[in-house]
Protein backbone atom coordinates (compact mmCIF):
# COMPACT_ATOMS: atom_id res chain seq x y z
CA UNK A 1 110.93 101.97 135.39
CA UNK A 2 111.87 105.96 134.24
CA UNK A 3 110.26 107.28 131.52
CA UNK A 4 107.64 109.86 130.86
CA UNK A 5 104.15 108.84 131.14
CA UNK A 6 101.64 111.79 130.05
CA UNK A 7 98.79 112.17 133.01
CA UNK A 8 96.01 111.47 130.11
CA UNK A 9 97.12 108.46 129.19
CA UNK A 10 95.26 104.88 129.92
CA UNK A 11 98.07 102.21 131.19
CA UNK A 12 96.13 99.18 132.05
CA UNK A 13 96.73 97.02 134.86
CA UNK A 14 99.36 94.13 133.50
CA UNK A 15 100.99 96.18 130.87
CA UNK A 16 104.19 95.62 131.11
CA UNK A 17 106.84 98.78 130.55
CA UNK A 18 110.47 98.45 130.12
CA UNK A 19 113.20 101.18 131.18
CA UNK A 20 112.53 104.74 129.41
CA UNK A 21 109.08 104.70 127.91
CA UNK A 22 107.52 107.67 126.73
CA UNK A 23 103.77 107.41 126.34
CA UNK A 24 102.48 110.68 125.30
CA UNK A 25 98.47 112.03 125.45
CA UNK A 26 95.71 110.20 125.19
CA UNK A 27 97.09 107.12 124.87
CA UNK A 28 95.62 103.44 125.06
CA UNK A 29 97.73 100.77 126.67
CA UNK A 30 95.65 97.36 127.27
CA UNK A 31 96.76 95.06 129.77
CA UNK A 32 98.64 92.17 127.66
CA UNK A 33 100.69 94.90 126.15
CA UNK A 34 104.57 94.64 126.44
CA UNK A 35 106.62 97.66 125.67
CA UNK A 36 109.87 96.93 124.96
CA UNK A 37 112.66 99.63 126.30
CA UNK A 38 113.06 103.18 124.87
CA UNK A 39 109.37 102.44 122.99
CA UNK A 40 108.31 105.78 122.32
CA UNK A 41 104.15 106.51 121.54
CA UNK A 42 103.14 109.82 120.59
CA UNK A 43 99.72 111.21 121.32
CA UNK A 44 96.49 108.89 120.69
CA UNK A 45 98.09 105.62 120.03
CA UNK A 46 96.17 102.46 120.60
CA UNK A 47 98.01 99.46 121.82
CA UNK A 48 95.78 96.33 122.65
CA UNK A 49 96.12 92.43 122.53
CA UNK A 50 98.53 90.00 123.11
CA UNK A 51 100.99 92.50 121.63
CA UNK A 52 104.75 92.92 122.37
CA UNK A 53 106.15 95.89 120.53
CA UNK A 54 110.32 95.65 120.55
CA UNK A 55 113.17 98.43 122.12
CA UNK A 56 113.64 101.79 120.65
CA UNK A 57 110.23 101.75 118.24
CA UNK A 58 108.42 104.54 117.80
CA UNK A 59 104.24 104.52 117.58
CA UNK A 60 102.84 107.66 115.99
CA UNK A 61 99.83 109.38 116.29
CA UNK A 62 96.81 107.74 116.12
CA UNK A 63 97.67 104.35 115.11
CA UNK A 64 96.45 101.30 116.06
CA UNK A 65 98.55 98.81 116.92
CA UNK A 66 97.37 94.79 118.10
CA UNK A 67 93.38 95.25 117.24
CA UNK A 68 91.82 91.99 116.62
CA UNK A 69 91.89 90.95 113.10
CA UNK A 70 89.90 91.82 110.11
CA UNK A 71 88.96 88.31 109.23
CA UNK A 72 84.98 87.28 109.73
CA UNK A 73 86.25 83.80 110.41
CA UNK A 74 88.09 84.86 113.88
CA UNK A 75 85.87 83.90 117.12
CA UNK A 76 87.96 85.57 119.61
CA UNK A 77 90.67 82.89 120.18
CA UNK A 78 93.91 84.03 121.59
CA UNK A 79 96.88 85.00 119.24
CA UNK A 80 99.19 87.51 119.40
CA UNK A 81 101.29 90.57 117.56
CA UNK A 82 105.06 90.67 118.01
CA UNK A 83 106.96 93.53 116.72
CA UNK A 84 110.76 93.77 116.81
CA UNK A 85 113.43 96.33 117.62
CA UNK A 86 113.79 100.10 116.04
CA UNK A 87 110.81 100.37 114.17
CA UNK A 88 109.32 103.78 112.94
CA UNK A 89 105.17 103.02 112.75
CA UNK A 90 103.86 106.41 111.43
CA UNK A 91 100.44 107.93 111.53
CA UNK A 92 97.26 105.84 111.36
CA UNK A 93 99.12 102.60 111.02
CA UNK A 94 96.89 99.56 111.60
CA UNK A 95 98.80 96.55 112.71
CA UNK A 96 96.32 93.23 113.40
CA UNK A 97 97.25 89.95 115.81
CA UNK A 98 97.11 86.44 114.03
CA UNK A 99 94.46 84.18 113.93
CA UNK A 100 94.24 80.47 115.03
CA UNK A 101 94.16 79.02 110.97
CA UNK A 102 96.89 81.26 110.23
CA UNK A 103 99.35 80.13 113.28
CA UNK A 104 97.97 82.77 115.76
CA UNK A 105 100.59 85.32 115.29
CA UNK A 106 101.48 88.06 113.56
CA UNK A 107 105.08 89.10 113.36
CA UNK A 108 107.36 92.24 112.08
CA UNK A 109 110.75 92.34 112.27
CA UNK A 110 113.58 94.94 113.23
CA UNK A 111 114.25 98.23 111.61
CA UNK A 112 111.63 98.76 109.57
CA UNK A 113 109.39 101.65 107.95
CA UNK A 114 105.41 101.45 108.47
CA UNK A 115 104.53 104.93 106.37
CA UNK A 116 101.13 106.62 107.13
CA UNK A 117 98.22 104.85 107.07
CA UNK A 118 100.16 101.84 105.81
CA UNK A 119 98.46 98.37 107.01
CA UNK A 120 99.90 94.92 108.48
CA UNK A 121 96.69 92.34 108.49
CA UNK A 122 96.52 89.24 110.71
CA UNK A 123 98.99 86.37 110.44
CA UNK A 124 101.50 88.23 108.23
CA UNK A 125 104.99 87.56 108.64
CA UNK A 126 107.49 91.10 107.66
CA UNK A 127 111.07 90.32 108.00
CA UNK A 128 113.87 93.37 108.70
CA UNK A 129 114.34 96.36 107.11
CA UNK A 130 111.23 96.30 105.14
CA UNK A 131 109.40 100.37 104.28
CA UNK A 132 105.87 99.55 103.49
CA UNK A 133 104.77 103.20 102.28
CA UNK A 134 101.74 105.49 102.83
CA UNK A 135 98.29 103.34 102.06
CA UNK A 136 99.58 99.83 101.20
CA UNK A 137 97.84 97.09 102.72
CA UNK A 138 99.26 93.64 103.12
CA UNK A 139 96.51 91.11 103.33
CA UNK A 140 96.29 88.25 105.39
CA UNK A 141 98.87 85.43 105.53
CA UNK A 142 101.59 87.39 103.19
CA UNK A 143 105.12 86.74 103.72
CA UNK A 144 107.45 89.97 103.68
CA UNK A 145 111.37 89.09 103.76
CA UNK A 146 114.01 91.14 104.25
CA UNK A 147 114.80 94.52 102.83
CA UNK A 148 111.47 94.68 100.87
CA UNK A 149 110.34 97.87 99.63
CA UNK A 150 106.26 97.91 98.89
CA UNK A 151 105.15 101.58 97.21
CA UNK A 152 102.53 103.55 98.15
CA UNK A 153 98.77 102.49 97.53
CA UNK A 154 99.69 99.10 96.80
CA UNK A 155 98.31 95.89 97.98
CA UNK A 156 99.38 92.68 98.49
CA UNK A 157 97.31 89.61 98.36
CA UNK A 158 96.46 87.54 100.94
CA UNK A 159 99.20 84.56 100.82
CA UNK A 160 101.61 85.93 98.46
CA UNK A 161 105.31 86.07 99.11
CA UNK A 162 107.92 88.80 98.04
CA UNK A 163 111.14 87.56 98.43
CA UNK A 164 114.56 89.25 99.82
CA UNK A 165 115.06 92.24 98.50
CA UNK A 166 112.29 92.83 95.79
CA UNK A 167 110.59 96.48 95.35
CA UNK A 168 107.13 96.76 94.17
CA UNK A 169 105.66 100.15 92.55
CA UNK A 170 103.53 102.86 93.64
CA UNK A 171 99.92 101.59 92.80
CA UNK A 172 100.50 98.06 92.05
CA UNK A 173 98.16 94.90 93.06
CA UNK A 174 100.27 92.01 93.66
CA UNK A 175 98.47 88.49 93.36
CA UNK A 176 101.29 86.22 93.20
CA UNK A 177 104.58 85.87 94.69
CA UNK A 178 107.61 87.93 94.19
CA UNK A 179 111.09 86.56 93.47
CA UNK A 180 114.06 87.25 95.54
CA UNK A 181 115.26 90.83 94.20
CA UNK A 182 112.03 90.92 91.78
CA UNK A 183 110.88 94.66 90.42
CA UNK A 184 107.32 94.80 90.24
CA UNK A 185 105.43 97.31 88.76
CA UNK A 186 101.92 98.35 86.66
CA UNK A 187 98.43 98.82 87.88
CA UNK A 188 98.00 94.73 87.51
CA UNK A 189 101.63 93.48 88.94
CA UNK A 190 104.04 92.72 86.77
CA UNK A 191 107.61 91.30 87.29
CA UNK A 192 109.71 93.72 85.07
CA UNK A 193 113.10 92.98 85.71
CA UNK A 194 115.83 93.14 88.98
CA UNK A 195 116.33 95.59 92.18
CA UNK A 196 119.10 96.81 90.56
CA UNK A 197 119.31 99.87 92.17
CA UNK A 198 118.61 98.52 95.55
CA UNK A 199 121.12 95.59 95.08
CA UNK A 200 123.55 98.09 94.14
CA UNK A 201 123.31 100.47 97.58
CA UNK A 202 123.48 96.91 99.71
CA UNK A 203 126.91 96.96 97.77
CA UNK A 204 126.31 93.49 95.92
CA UNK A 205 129.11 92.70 93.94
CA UNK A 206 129.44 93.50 90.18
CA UNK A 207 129.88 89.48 89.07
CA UNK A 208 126.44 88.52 91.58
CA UNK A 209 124.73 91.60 89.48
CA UNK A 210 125.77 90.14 86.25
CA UNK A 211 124.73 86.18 87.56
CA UNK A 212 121.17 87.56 88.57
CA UNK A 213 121.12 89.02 85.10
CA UNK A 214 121.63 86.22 83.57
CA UNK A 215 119.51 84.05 85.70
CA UNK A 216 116.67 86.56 85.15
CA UNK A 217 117.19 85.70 81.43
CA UNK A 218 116.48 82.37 81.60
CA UNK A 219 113.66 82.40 83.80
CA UNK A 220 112.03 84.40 81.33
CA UNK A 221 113.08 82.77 78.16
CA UNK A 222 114.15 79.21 78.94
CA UNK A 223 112.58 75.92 77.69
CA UNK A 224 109.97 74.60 80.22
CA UNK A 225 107.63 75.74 82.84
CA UNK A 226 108.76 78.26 84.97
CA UNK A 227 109.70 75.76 87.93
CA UNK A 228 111.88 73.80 85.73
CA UNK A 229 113.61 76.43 84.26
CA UNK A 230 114.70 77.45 88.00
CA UNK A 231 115.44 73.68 88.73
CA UNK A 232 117.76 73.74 85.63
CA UNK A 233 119.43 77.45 86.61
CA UNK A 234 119.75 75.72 90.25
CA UNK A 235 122.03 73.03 88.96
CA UNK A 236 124.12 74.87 86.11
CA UNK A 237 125.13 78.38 89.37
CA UNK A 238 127.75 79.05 91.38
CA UNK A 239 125.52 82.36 92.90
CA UNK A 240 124.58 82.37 96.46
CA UNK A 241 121.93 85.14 95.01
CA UNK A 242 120.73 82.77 92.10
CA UNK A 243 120.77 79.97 94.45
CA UNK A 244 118.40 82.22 96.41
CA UNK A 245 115.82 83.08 93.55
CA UNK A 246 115.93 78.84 93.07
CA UNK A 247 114.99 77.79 96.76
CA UNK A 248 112.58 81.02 96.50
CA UNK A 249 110.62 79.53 93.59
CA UNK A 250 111.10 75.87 94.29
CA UNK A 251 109.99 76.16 98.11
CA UNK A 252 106.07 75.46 99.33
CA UNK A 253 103.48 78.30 98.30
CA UNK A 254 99.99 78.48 98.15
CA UNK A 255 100.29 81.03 95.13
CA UNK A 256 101.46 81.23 91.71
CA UNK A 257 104.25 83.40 90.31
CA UNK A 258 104.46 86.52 88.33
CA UNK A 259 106.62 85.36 85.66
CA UNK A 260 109.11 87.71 83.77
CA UNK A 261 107.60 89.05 80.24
């Protein structure tokens, strides 16, 4: 291994260290940790559990990454916290392992943004490219997808979903699940319309924009409950992004949804 290992630091017998790790001051490496190559930890980081944190991520100060979780019901079993490739986790981050009722591991994806003081609770599941920003919380069990956005001092509850794509406001509680490219926003969550701008920097294509317009429509003024309004827009589109919303909606959830106004 080469890489720069400050002389205050705590590596623990069985960590394991790939090629160029930089572990700067004070820092806390327990012994079922697995740093990934390039992983870079600034001063006072805390890495502990069953936790494998992926190539080229970099830990700032003081978080605290793989504690056990926050959950009264956990009796010390074994789980685990796997984090993927090029992450940026900035200061104060908390980042929990699963627990056994929940599948026993929690898991983040690649390329994402962890803000300051931003936290990841047991058993969640974040997929790529997601920012979580300074002081949200994602509770327990919540499933992140891809290219998320959650604003700052929000919090997700346990269980919910967002879908691909979706951006929820500065300050918002979320208590339900999030469609697929959903914009979310008010002090009590509300689903008030698309990701337009975000669909529009992934360079979605004009006629997709104008089919999830459309779709959005009739999920909020359609005949029928909410689930058979999405069965009917399943049938009747020829979007790949619709057809995403439908298997959103339609697939297994312990949670309600918010529902366009």
């Amino acid at each position: 291994m080469s890489g720069l290992i400050h002389p205050s630091a705590v590596i623990e017998v069985g960590a394991q260290l790939g090629e160029g790790v930089r572990i700067g001051p004070f820092c806390h490496v327990g012994p079922e940790v697995t740093l990934g190559d390039r992983v870079e930890l600034k001063s006072h980081v805390v890495v502990t559990g069953e936790t494998e944190i992926g190539a080229d991520t970099v830990v700032f100060s003081f978080a605290v990454i793989g504690e056990i979780p926050q959950d009264l019901k956990f009796r010390g079993e074994k789980t685990k916290l796997v984090i993927g490739q090029r992450n940026r986790i900035r200061e104060h981050v908390t980042m929990n392992s699963g627990t056994e009722g929940g599948g026993g591991v929690t898991r983040v994806g690649d390329d994402g943004l962890f803000m300051a003081g931003c936290h990841v609770a047991h058993d969640v599941q974040v997929g790529d490219r997601v920012i979580i920003v300074n002081s949200a919380a994602l509770a327990g069990h919540c499933v992140i997808e891809d290219d998320v956005i959650v604003g700052g001092l929000s919090g997700v509850h346990q269980w919910v979903r967002i879908g691909r794509g979706a951006i929820i406001g500065a300050v918002t509680m979320v208590t339900n699940d999030v469609i697929p490219y959903g914009l979310v926003q008010a002090p009590r969550g509300k689903l008030d319309g698309l990701n337009l701008v975000g669909l529009k920097r992934r360079g979605v294509a004009r006629e997709d924009i104008t089919a999830l317009r459309a779709a959005f429509q009739m999920l909020a003024q359609g005949e029928g409950a909410f689930q058979d309004r999405a069965r009917r827009l399943g049938a009747e589109t020829s979007s790949d992004y619709v057809r995403e919303i439908v298997e959103f909606i339609l697939g297994d959830s312990d949670r309600s949804f918010l529902t366009p106004g």
